[in-house]
PDB file of N, CA and C in Angstrom:
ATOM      1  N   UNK A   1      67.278  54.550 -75.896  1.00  0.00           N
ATOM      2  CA  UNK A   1      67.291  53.094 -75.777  1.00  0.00           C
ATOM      3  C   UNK A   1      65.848  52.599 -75.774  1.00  0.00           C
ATOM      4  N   UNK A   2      65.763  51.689 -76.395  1.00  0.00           N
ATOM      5  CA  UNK A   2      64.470  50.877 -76.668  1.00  0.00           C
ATOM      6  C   UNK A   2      64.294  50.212 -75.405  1.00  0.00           C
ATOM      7  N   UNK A   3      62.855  50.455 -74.709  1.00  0.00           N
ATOM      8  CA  UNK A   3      62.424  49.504 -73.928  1.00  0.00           C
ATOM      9  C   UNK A   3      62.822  47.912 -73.506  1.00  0.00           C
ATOM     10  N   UNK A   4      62.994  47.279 -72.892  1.00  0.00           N
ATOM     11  CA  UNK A   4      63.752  45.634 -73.457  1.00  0.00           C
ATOM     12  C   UNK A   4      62.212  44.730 -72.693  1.00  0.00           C
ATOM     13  N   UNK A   5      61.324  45.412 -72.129  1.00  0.00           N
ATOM     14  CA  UNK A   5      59.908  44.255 -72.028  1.00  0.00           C
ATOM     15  C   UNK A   5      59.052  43.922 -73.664  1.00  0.00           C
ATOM     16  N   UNK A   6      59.813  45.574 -74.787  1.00  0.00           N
ATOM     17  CA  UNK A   6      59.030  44.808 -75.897  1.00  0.00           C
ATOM     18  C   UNK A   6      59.972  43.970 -76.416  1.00  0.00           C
ATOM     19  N   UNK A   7      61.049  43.729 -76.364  1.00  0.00           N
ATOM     20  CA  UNK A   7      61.368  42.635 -76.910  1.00  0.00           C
ATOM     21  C   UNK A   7      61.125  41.227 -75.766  1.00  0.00           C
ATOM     22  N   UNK A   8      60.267  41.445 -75.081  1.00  0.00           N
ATOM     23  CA  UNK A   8      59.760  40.419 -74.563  1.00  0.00           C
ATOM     24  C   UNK A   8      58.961  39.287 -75.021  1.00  0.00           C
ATOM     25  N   UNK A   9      58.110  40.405 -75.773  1.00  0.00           N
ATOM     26  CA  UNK A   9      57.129  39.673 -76.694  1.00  0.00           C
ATOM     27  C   UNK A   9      57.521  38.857 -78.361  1.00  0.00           C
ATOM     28  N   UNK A  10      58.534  39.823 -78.479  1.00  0.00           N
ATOM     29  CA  UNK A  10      58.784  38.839 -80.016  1.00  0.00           C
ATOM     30  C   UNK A  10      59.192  37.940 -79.874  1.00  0.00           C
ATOM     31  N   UNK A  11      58.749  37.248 -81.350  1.00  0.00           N
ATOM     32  CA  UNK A  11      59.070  36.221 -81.831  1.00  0.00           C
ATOM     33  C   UNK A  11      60.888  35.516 -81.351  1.00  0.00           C
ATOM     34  N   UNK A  12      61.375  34.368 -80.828  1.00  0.00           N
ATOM     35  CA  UNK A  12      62.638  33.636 -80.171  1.00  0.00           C
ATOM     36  C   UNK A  12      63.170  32.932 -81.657  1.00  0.00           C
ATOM     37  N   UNK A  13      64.149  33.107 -81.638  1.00  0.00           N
ATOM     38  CA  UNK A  13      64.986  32.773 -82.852  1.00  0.00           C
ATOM     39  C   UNK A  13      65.044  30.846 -82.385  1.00  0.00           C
ATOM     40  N   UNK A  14      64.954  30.420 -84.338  1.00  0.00           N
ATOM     41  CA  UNK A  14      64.853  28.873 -84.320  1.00  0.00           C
ATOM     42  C   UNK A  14      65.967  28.707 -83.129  1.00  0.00           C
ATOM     43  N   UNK A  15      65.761  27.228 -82.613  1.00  0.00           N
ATOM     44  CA  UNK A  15      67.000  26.818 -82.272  1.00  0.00           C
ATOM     45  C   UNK A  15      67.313  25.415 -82.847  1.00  0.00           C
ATOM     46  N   UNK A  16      68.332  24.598 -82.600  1.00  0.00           N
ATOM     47  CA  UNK A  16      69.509  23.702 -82.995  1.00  0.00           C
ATOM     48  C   UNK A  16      69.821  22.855 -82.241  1.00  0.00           C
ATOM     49  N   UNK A  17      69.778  21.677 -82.216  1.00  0.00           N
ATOM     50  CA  UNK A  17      69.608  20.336 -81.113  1.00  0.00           C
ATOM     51  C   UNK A  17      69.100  19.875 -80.534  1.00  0.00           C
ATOM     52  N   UNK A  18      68.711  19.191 -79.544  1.00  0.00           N
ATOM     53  CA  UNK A  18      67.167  18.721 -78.418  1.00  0.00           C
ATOM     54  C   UNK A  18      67.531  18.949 -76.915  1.00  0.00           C
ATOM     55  N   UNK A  19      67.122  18.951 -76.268  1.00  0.00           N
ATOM     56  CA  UNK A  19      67.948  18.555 -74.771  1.00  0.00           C
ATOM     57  C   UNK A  19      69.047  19.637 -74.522  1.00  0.00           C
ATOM     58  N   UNK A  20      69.711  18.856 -73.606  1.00  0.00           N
ATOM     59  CA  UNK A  20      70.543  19.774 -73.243  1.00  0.00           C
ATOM     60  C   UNK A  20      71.512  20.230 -74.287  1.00  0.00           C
ATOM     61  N   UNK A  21      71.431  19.798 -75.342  1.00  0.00           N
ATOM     62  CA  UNK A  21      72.188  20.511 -76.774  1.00  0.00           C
ATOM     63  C   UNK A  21      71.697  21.062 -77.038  1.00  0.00           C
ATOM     64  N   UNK A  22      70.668  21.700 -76.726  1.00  0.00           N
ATOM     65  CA  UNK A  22      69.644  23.056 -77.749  1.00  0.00           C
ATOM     66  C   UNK A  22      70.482  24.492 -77.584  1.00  0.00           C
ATOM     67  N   UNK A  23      70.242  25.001 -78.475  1.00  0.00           N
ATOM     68  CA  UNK A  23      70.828  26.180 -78.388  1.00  0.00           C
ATOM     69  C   UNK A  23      70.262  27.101 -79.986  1.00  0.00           C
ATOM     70  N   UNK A  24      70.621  28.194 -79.166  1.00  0.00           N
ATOM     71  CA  UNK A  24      69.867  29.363 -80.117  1.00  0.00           C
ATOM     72  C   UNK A  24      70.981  29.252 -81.837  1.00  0.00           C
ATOM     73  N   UNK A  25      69.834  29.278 -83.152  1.00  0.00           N
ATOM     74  CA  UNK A  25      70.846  29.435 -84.496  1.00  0.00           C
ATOM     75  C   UNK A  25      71.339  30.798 -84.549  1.00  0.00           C
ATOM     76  N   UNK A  26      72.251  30.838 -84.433  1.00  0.00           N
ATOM     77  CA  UNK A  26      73.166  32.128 -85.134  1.00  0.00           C
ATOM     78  C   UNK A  26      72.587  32.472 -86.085  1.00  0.00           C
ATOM     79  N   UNK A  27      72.419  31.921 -87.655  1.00  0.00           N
ATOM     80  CA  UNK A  27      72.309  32.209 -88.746  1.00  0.00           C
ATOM     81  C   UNK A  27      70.324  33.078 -88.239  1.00  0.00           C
ATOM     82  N   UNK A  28      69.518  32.823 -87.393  1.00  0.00           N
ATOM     83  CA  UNK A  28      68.769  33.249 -87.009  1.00  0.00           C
ATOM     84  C   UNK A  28      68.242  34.254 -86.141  1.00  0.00           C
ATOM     85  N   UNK A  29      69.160  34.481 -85.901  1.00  0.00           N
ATOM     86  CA  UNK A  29      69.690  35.516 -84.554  1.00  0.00           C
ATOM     87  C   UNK A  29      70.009  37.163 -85.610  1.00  0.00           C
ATOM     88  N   UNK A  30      69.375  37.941 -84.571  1.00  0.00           N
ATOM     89  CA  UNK A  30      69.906  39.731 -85.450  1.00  0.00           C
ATOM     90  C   UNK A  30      69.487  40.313 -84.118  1.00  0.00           C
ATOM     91  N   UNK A  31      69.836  42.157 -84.556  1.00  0.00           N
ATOM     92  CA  UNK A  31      69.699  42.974 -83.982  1.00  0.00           C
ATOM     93  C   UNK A  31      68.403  43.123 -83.645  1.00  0.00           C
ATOM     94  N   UNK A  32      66.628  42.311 -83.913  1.00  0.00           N
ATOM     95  CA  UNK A  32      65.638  42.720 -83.215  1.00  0.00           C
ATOM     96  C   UNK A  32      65.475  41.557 -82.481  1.00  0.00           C
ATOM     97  N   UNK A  33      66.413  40.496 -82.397  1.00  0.00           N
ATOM     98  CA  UNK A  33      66.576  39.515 -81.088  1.00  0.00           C
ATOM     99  C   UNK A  33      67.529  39.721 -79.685  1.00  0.00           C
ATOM    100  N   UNK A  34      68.109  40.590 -80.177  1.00  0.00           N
ATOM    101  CA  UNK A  34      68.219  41.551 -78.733  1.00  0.00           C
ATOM    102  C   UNK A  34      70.406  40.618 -78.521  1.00  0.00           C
ATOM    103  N   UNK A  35      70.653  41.159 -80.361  1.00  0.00           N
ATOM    104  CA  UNK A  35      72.397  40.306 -80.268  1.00  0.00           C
ATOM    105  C   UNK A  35      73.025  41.393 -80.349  1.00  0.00           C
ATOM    106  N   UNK A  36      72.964  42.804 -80.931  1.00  0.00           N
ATOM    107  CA  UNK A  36      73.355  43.565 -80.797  1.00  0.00           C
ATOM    108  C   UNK A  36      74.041  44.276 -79.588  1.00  0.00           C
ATOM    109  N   UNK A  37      75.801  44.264 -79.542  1.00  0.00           N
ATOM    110  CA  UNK A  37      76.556  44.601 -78.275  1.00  0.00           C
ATOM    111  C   UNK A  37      77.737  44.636 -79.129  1.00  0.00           C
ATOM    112  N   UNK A  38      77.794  45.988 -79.427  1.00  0.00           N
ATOM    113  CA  UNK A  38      79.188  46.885 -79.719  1.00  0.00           C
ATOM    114  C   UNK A  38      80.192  47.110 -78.921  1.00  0.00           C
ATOM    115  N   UNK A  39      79.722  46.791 -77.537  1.00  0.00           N
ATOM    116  CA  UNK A  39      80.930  46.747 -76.653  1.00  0.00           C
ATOM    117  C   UNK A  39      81.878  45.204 -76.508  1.00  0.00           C
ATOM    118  N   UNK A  40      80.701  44.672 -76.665  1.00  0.00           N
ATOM    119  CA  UNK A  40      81.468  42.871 -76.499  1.00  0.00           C
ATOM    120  C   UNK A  40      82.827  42.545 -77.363  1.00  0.00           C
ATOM    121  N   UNK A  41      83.750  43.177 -77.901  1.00  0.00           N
ATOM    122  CA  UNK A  41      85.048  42.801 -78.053  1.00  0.00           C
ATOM    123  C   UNK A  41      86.384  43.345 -76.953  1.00  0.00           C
ATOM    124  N   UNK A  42      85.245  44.825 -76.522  1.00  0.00           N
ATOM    125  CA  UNK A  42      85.830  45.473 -75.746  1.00  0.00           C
ATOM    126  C   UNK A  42      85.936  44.808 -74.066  1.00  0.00           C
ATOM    127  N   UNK A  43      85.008  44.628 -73.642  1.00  0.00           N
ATOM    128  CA  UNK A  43      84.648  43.569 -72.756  1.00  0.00           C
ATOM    129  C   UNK A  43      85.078  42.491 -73.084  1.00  0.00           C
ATOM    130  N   UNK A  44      85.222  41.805 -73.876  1.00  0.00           N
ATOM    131  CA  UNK A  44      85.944  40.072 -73.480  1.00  0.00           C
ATOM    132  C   UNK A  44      87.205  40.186 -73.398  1.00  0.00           C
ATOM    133  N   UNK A  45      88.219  41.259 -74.120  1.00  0.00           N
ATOM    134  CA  UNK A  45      89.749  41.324 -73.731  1.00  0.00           C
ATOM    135  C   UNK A  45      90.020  41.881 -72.760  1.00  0.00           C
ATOM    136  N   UNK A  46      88.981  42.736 -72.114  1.00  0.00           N
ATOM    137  CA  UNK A  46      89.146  43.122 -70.467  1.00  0.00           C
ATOM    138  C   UNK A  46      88.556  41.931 -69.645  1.00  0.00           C
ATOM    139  N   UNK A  47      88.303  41.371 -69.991  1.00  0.00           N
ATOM    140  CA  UNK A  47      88.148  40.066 -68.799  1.00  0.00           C
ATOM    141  C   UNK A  47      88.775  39.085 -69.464  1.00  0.00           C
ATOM    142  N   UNK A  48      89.107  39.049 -70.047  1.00  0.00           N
ATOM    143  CA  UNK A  48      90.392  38.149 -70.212  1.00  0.00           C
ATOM    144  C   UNK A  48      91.944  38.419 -69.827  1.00  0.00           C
ATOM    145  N   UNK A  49      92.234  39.976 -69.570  1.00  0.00           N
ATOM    146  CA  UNK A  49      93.798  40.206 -68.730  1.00  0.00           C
ATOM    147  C   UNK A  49      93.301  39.719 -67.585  1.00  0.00           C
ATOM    148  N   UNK A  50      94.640  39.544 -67.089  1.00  0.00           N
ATOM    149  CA  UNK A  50      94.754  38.453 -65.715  1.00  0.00           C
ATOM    150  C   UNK A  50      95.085  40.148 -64.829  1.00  0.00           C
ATOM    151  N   UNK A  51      94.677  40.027 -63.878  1.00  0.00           N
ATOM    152  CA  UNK A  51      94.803  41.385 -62.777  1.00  0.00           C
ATOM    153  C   UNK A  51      96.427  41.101 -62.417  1.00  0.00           C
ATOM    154  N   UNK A  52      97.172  42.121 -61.999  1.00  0.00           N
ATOM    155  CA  UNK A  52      98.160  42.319 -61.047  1.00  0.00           C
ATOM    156  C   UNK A  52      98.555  41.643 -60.388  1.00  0.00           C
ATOM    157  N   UNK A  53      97.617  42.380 -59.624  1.00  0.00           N
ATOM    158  CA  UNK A  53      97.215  42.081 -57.836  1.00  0.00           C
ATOM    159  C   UNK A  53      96.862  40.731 -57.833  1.00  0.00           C
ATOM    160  N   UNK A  54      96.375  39.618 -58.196  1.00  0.00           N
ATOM    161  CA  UNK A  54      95.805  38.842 -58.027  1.00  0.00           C
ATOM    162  C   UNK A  54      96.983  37.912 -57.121  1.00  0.00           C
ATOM    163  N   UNK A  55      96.350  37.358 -56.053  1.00  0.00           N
ATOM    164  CA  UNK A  55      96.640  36.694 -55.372  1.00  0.00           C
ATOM    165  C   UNK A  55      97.125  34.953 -55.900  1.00  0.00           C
ATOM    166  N   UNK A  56      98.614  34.257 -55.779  1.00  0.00           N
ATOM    167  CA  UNK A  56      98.990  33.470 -56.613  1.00  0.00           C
ATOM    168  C   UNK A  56      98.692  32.203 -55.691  1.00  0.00           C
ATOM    169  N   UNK A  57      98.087  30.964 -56.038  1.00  0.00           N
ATOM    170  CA  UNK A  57      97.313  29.661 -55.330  1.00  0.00           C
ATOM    171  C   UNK A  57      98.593  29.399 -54.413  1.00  0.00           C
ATOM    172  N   UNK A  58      98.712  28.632 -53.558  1.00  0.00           N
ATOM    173  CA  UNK A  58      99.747  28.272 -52.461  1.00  0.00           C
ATOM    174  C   UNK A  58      99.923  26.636 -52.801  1.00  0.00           C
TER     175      UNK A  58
END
């Protein structure tokens, strides 16, 4: 695994809106901006099942 303080230093992908609409461009965004996560489909449908156990509001 690559260090993650050097991607400290690079270059921040354009972003898209002003204010509190700003947000990072996709179309600008890659694997040496630090988007790369092979697990993240695996992870969002496990936090998206609802638990068991979970306790139901009263």
């Amino acid at each position: 695994m690559a260090d993650p303080l050097d991607k400290a230093t690079s270059k921040a992908p354009a972003t898209l809106g002003e204010g509190c609409l700003s947000r990072y461009d996709p179309d600008d965004m890659g694997p040496e901006t630090g988007t790369e996560f092979p697990g993240a489909a695996q992870l969002w449908e496990q936090l998206q099942q609802e638990p068991e156990d979970k306790p139901k509001p009263a």
